[in-house]
Protein backbone atom coordinates (compact mmCIF):
# COMPACT_ATOMS: atom_id res chain seq x y z
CA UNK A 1 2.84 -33.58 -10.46
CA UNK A 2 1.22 -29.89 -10.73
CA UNK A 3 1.49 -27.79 -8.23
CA UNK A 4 0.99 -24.14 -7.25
CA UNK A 5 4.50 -23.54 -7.91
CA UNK A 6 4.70 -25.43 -11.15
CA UNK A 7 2.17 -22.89 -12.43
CA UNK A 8 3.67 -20.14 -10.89
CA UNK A 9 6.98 -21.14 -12.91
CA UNK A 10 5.57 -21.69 -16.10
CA UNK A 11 2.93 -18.46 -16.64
CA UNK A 12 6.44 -16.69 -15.64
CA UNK A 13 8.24 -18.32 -18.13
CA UNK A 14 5.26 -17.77 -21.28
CA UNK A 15 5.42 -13.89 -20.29
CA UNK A 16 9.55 -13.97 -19.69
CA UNK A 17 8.94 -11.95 -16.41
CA UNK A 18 10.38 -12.58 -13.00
CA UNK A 19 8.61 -9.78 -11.45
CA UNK A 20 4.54 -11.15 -10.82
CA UNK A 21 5.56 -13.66 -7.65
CA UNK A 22 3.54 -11.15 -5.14
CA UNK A 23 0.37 -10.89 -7.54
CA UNK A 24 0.14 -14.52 -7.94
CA UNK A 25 -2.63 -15.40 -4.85
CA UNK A 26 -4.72 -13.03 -6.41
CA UNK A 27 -4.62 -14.13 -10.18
CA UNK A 28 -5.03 -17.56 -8.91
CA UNK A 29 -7.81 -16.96 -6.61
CA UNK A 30 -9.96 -15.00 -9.15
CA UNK A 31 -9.15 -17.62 -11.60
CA UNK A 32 -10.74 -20.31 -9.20
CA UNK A 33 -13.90 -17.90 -8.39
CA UNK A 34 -14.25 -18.12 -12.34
CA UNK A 35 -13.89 -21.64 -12.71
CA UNK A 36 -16.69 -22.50 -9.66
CA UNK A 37 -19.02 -20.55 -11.63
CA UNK A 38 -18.23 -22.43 -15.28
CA UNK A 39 -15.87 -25.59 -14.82
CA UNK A 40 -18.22 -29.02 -14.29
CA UNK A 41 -15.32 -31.51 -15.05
CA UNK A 42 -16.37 -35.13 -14.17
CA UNK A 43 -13.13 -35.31 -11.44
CA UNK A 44 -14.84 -32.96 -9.37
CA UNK A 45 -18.56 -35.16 -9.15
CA UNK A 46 -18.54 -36.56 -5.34
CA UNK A 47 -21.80 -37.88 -3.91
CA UNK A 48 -22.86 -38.26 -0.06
CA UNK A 49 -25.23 -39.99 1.76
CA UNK A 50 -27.87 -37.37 3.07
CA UNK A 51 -30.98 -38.20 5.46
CA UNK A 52 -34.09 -36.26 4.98
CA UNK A 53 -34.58 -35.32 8.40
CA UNK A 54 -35.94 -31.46 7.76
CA UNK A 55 -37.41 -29.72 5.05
CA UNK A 56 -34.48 -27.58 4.38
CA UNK A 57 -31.07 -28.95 4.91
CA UNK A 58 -28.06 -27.21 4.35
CA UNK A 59 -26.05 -27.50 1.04
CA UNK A 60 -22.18 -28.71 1.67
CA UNK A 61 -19.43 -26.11 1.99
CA UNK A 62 -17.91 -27.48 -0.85
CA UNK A 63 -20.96 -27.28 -3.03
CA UNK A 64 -20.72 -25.76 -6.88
CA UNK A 65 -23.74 -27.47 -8.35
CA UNK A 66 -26.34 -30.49 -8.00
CA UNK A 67 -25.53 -33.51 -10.47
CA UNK A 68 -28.49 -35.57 -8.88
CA UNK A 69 -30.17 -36.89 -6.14
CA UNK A 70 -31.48 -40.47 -5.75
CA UNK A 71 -34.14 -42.29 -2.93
CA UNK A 72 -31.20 -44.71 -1.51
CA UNK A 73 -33.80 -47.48 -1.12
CA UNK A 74 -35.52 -47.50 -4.35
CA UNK A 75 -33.02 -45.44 -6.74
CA UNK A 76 -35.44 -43.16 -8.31
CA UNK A 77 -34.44 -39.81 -8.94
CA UNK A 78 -35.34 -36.56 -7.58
CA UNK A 79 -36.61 -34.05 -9.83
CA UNK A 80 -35.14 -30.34 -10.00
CA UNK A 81 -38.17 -28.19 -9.24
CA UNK A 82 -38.55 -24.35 -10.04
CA UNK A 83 -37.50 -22.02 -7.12
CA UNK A 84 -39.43 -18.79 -8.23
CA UNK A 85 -42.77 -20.08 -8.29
CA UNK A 86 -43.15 -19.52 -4.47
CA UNK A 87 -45.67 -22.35 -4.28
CA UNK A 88 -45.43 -25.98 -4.92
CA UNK A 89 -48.13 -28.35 -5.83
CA UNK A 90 -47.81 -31.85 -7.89
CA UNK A 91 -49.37 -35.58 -7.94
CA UNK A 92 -48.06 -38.96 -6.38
CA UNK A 93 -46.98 -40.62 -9.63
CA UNK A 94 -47.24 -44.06 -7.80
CA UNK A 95 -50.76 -43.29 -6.45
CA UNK A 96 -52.41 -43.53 -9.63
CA UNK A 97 -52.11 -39.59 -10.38
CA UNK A 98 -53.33 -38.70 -6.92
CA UNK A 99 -53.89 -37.48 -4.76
CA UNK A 100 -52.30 -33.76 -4.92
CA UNK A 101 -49.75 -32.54 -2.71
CA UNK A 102 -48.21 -29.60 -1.51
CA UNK A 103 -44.98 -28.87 -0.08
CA UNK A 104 -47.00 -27.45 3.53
CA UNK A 105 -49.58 -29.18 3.50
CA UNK A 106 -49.37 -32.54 2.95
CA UNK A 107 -51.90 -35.65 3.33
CA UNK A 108 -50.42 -37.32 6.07
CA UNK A 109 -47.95 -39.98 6.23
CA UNK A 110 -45.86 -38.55 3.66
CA UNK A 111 -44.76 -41.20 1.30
CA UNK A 112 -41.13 -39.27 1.02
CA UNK A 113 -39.65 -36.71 -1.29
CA UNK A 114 -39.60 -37.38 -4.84
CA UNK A 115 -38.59 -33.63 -5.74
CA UNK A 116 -36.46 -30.61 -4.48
CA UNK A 117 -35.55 -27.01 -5.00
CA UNK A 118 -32.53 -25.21 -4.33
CA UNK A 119 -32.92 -22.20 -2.23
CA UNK A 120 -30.17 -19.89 -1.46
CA UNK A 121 -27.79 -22.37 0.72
CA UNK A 122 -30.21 -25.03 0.93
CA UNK A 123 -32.08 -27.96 -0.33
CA UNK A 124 -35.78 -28.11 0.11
CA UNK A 125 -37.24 -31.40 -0.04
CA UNK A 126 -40.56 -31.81 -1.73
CA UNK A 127 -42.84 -32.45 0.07
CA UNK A 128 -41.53 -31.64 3.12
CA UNK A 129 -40.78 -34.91 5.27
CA UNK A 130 -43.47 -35.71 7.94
CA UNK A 131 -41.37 -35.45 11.14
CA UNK A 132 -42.70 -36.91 14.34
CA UNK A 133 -43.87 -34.97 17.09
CA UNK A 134 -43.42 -35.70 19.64
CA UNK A 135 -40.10 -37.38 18.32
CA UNK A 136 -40.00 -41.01 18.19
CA UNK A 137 -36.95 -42.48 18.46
CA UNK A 138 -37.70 -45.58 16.24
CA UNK A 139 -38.71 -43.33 13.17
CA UNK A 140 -35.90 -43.70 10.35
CA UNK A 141 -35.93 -40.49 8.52
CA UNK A 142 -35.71 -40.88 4.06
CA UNK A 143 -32.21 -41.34 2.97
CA UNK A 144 -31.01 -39.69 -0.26
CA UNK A 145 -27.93 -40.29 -2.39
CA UNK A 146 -27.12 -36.85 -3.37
CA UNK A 147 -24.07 -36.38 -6.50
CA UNK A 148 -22.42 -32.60 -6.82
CA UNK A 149 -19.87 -31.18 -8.46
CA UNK A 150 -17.57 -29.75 -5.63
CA UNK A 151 -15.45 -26.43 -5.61
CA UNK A 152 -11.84 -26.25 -6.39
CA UNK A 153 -9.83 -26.74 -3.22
CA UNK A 154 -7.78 -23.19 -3.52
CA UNK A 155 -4.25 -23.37 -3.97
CA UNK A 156 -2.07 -21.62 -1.50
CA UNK A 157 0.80 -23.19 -0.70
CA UNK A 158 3.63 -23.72 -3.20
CA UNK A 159 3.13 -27.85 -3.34
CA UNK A 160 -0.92 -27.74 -3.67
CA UNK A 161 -2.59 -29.07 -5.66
CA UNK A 162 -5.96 -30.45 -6.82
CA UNK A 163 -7.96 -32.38 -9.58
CA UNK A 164 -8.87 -29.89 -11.57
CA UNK A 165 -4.96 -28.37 -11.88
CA UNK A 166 -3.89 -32.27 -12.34
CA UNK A 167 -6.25 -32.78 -14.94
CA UNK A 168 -7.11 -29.93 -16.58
CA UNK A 169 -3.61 -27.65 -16.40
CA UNK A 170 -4.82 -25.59 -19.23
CA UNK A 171 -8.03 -24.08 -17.19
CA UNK A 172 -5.45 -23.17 -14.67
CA UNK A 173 -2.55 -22.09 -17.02
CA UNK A 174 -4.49 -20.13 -19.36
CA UNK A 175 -6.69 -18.27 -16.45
CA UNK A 176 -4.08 -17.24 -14.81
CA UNK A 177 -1.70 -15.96 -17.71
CA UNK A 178 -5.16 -13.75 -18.65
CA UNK A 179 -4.44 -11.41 -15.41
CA UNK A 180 -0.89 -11.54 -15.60
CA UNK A 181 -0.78 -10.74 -19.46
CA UNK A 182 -3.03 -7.90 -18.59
CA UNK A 183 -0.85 -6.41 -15.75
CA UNK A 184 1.91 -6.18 -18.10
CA UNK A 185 -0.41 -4.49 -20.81
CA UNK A 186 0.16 -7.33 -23.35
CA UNK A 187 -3.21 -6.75 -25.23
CA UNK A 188 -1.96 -9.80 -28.09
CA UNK A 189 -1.64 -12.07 -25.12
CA UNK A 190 -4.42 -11.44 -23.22
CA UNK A 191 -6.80 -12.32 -26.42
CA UNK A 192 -4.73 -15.18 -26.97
CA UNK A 193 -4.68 -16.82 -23.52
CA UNK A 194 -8.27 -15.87 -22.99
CA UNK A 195 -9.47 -18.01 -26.17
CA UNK A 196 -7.09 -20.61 -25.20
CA UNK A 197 -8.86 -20.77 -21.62
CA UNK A 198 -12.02 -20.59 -22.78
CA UNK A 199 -10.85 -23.60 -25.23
CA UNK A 200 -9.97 -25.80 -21.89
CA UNK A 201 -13.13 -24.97 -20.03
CA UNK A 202 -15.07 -26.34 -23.03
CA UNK A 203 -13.44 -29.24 -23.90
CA UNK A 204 -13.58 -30.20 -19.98
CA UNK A 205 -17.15 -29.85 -19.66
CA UNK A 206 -17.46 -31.52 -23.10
CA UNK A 207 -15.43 -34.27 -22.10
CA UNK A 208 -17.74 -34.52 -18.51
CA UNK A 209 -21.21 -35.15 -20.89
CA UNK A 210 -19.19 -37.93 -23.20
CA UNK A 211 -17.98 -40.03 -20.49
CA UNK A 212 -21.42 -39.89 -18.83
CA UNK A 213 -22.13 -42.86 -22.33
CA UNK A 214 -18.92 -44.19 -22.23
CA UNK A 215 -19.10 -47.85 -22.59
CA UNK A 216 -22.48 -48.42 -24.35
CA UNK A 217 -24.49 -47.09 -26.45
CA UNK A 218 -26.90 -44.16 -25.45
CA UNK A 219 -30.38 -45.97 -25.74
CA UNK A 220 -34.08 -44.03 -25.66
CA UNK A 221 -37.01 -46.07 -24.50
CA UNK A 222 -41.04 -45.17 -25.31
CA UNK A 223 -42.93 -45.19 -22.36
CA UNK A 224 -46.48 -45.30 -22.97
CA UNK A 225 -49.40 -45.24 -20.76
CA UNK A 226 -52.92 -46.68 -21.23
């Protein structure tokens, strides 16, 4: 199984030096910073159940990026709305194109969000939900199946290890050589591990969109409104 100190072993070996043990946390951890940012490999997709209680709920600790959100009663997903608009206005699409709502101030009851934005650490539901007040204690808030693509769990320890190092050893392998090829001034290697990581990153993500059709084919349907 990979583990911290399988990698630590073999970027030793591909340089032939003995002497990087004590810069190793570092490498790794900038590696990881890197890989948060660029890295959405299908392993790292978890989803949550989420209850739209406020207007703004905090994003996990663990988030990277959104994959989706769905209503858990009806299935219908929640559309990604701009964040630098300020303001945000739209129509009911099940009210016949109306009426127009706003994310403060909504016609009353609120039929539930059907849209969000992501704002700094948070989610902000769209509209916001109508909460009771005074509260009621039989009111059942919306409940959302939200899907993100989670951050690496760091690797400390010499037997961690997680998904992404498991899966995709060359992200990890090739990151990390990158810094230590670099310390030792090995210009040749640095070029060649950093197209080799680069390589890995891409083929993971590339790999993430194909298996989204695996199984069947990828069909389009016309929708058409008279």
């Amino acid at each position: 199984m990979a583990s911290y100190q399988q990698l630590q072993i073999d970027v030793s070996d591909y340089l032939n030096r003995a002497d990087m043990t004590a810069r190793f946390p570092g490498w790794i951890a900038m590696v990881e910073t890197e890989l948060n940012e660029t890295l959405r490999s299908r392993p790292q997709v978890t989803s949550a159940i989420q209850a739209v209680d406020n207007a703004y709920i905090a994003l996990p600790f663990d988030f990277a990026s959104m994959e989706s959100i769905r209503d858990n009663t009806t299935g219908r997903i929640l559309s990604l709305k701009d964040s630098w608009s300020g303001s945000w206005t739209d129509t009911w699409e099940n009210n016949g194109g109306g009426p127009v709502w706003s994310a403060y101030s909504q016609i009353k009851p609120a039929p539930g969000a059907w849209a969000y934005r992501l704002l700094a650490n948070c989610i902000e539901f769209l509209p916001h939900p109508d909460i009771p007040n005074p509260p009621d204690p039989n009111w059942t808030p919306q409940s959302v199946l939200m899907s993100y693509y989670q951050k690496m769990v760091p690797l400390i320890g010499p037997a961690d290890t997680n998904v992404v190092l498991e899966q995709f050893y060359g992200c990890y392998l090739f990151g990390v050589i990158r810094f230590a090829a670099g310390w030792a001034k090995d210009a040749d290697r640095v070029a060649q591990a950093d197209a080799a990581y680069q390589q890995a990153v891409t083929r993971a993500n590339t790999w993430t969109q194909q298996a989204q059709y695996s199984g069947s084919p990828y069909t389009a349907e016309l929708a058409c409104r008279f």
